[in-house]
C-alpha atoms as a PDB file:
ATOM      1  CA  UNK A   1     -63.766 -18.321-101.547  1.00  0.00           C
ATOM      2  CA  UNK A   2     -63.574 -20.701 -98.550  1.00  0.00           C
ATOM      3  CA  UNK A   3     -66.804 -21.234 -98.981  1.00  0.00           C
ATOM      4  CA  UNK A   4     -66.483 -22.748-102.312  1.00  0.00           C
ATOM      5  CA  UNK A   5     -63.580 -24.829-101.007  1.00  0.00           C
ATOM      6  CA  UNK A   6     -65.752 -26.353 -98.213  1.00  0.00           C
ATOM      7  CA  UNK A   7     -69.033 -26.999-100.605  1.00  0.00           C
ATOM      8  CA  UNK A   8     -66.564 -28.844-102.936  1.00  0.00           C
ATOM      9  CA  UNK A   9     -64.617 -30.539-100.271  1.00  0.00           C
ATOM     10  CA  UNK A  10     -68.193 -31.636 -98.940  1.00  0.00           C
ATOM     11  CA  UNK A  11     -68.450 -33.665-102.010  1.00  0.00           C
ATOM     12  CA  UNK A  12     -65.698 -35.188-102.440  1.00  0.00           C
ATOM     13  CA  UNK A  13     -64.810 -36.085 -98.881  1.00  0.00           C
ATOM     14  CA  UNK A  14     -67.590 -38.600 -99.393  1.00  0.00           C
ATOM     15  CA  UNK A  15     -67.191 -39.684-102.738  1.00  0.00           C
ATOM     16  CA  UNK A  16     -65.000 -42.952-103.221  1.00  0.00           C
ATOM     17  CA  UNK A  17     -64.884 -42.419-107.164  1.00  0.00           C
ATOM     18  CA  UNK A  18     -62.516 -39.475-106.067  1.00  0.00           C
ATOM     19  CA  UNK A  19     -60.304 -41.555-103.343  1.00  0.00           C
ATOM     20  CA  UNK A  20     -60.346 -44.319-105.836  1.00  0.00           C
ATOM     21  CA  UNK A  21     -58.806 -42.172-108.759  1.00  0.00           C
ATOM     22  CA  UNK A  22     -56.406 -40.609-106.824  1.00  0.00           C
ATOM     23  CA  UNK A  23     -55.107 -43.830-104.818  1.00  0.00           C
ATOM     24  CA  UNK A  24     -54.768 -45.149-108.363  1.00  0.00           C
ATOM     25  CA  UNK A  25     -52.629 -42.199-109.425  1.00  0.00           C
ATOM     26  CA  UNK A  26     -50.484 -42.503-107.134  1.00  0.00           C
ATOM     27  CA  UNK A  27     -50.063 -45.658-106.934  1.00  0.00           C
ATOM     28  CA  UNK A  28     -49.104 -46.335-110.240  1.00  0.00           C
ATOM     29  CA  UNK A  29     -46.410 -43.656-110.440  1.00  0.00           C
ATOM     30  CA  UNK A  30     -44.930 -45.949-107.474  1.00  0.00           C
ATOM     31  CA  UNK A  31     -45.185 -48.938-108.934  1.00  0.00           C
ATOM     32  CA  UNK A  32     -43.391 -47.324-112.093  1.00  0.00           C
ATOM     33  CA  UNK A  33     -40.710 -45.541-110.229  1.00  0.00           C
ATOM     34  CA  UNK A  34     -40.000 -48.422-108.277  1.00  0.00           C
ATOM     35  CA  UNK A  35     -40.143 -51.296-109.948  1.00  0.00           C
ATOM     36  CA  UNK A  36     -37.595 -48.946-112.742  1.00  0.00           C
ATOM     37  CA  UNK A  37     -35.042 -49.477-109.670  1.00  0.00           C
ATOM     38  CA  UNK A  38     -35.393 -52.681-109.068  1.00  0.00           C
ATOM     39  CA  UNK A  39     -35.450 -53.747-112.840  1.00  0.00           C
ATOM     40  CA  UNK A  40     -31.749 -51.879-113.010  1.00  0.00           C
ATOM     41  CA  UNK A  41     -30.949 -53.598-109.485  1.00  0.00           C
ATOM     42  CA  UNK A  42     -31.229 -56.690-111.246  1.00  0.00           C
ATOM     43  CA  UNK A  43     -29.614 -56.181-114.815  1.00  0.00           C
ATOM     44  CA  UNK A  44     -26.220 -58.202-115.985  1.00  0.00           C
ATOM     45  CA  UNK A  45     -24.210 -58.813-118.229  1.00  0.00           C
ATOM     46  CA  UNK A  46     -22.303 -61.602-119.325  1.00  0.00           C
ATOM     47  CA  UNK A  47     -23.779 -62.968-115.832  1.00  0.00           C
ATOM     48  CA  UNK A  48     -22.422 -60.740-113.906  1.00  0.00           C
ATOM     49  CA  UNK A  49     -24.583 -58.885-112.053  1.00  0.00           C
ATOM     50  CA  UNK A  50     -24.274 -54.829-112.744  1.00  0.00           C
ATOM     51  CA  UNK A  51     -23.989 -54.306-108.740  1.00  0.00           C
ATOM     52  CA  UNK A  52     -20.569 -55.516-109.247  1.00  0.00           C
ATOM     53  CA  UNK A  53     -19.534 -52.895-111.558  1.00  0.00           C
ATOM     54  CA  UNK A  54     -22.219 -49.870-110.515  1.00  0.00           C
ATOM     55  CA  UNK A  55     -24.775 -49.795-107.842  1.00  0.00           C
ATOM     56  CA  UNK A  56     -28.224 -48.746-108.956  1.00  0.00           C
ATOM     57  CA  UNK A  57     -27.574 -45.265-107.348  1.00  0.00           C
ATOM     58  CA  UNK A  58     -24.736 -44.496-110.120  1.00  0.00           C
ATOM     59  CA  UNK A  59     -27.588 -44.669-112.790  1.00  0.00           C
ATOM     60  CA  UNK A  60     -28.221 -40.870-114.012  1.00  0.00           C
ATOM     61  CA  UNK A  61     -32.018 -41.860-113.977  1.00  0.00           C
ATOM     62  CA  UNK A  62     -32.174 -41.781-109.908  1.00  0.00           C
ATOM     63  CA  UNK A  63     -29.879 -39.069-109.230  1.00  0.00           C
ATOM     64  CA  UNK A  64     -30.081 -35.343-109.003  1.00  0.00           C
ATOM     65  CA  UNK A  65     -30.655 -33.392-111.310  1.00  0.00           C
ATOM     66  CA  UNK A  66     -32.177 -36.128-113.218  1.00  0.00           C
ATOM     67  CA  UNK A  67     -34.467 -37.655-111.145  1.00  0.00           C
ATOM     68  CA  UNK A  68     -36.769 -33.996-111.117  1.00  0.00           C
ATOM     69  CA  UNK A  69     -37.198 -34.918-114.964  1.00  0.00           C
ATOM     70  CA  UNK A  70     -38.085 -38.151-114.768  1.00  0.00           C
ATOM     71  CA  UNK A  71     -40.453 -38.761-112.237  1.00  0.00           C
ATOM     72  CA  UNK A  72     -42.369 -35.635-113.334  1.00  0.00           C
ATOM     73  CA  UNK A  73     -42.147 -37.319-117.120  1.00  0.00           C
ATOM     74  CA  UNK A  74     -43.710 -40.589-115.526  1.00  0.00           C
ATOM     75  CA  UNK A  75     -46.689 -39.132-113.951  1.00  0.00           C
ATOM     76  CA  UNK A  76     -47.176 -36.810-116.513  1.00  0.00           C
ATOM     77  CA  UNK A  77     -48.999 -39.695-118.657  1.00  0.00           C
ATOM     78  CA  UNK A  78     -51.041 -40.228-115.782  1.00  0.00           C
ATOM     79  CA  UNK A  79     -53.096 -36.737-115.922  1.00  0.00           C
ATOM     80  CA  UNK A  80     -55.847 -38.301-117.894  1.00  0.00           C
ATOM     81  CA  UNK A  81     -56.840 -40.208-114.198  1.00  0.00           C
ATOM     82  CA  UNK A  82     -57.857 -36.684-112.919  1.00  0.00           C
ATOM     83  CA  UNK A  83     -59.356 -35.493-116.182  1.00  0.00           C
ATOM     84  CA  UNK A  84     -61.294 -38.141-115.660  1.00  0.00           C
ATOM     85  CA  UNK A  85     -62.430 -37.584-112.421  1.00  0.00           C
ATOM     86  CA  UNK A  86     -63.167 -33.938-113.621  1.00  0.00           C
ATOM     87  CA  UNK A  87     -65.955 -35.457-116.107  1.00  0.00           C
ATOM     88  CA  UNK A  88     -67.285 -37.493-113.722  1.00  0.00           C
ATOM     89  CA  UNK A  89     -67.761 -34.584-111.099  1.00  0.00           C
ATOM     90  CA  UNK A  90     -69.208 -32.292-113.619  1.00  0.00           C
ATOM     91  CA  UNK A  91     -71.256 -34.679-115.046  1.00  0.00           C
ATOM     92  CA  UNK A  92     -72.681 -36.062-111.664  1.00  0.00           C
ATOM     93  CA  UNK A  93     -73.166 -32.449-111.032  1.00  0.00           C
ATOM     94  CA  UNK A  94     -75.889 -31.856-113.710  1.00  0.00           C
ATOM     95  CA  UNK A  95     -77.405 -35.547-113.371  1.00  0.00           C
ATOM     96  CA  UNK A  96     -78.060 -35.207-109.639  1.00  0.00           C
ATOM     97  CA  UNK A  97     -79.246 -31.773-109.632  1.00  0.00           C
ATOM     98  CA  UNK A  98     -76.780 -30.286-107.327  1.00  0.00           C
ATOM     99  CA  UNK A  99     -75.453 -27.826-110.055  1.00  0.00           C
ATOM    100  CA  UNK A 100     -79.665 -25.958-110.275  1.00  0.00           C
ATOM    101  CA  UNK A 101     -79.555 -26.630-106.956  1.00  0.00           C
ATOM    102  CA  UNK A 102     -76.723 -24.714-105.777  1.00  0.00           C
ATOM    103  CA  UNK A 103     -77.563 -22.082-108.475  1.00  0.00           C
ATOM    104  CA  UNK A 104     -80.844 -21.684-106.579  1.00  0.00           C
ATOM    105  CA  UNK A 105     -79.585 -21.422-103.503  1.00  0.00           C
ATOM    106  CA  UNK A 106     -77.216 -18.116-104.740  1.00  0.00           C
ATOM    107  CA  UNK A 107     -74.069 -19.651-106.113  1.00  0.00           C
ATOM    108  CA  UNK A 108     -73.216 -18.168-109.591  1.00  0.00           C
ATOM    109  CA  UNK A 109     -71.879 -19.849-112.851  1.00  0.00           C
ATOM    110  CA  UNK A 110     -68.697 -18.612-112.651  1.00  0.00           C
ATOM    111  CA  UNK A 111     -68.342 -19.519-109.011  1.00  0.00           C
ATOM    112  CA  UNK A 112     -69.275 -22.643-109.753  1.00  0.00           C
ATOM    113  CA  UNK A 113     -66.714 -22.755-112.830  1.00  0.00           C
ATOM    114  CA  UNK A 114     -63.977 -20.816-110.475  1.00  0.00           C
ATOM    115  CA  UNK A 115     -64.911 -23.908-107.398  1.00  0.00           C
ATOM    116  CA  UNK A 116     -63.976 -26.593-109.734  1.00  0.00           C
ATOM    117  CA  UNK A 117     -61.083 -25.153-111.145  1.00  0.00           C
ATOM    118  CA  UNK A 118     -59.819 -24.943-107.923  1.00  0.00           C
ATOM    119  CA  UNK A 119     -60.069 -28.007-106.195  1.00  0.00           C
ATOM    120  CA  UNK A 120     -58.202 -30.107-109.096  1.00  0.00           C
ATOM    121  CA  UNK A 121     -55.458 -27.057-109.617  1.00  0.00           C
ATOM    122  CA  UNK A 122     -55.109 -28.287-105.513  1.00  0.00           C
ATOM    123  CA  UNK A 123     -55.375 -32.230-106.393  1.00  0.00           C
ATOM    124  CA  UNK A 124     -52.757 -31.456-108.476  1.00  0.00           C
ATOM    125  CA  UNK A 125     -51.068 -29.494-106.447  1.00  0.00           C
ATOM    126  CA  UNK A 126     -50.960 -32.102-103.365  1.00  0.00           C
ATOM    127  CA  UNK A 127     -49.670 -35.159-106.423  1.00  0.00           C
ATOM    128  CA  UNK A 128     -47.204 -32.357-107.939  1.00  0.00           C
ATOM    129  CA  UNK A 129     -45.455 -32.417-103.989  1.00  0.00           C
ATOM    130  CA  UNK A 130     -45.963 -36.216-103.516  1.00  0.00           C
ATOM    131  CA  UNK A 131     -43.709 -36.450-106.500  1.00  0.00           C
ATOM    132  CA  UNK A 132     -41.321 -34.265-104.617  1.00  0.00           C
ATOM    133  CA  UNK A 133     -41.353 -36.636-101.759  1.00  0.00           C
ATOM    134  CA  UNK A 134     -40.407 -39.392-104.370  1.00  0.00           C
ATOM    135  CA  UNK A 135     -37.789 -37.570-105.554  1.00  0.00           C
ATOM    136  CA  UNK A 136     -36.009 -36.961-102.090  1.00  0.00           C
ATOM    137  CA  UNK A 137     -36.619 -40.517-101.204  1.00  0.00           C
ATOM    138  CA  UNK A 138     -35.275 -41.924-104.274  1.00  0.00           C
ATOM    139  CA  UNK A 139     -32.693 -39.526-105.624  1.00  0.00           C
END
């Protein structure tokens, strides 16, 4: 098994599509999250400005129990990045070779199958806890 993990990580470490994808999944569930709290910072009525009568912390949208929902619900619609990224890799796989290659060198179907599955169960994984993170800072 870890030496699935280290042929995959060998090619993605290099691979900017990957660090691209993934800097743009993330940083769009900030951007979301974020600008949400300063859109509510800035809400009023009548003129008067909602701080007034509620800071943005009073909102049920960025406090616990709430906030586990929400932020999960935002980057939910953002699992298509990854899918994408999953095409790509397979696809590059068979274009370039490196998929008959690897076969020929002793790596099986499945383990080739089991190697992919694994690394974006971990991407996912590592953006699953870096909505955590958001959570604690926000909520």
């Amino acid at each position: 098994m870890s030496r699935l993990i280290k042929l995959e990580w060998l090619k993605i470490r290099s691979n900017a599509t990957f660090w691209v994808l993934v800097g743009l999944h993330i940083g769009i569930v900030l951007l979301i999250v974020l600008s949400g709290k300063i859109f509510i910072g800035s809400l009023s009525i009548n003129g008067n400005n909602l701080k007034d009568f509620a800071g943005v912390n009073n909102f049920p949208i960025y406090q616990f129990p709430d906030i586990w929902h929400n932020i999960t619900y935002v980057a939910g619609f953002l699992k298509f990045i990854l899918a994408i990224y999953m095409i790509i890799s397979i696809t590059n796989e068979i274009t370039y070779d490196t998929l008959r290659q690897n076969i020929m060198n002793g790596l099986s179907r499945v383990d080739f199958i089991i190697s992919k599955l694994f690394l974006f169960s971990c991407c996912q994984l590592v953006l699953r806890f870096l909505c955590l993170l958001q959570d604690f800072r926000l909520g």
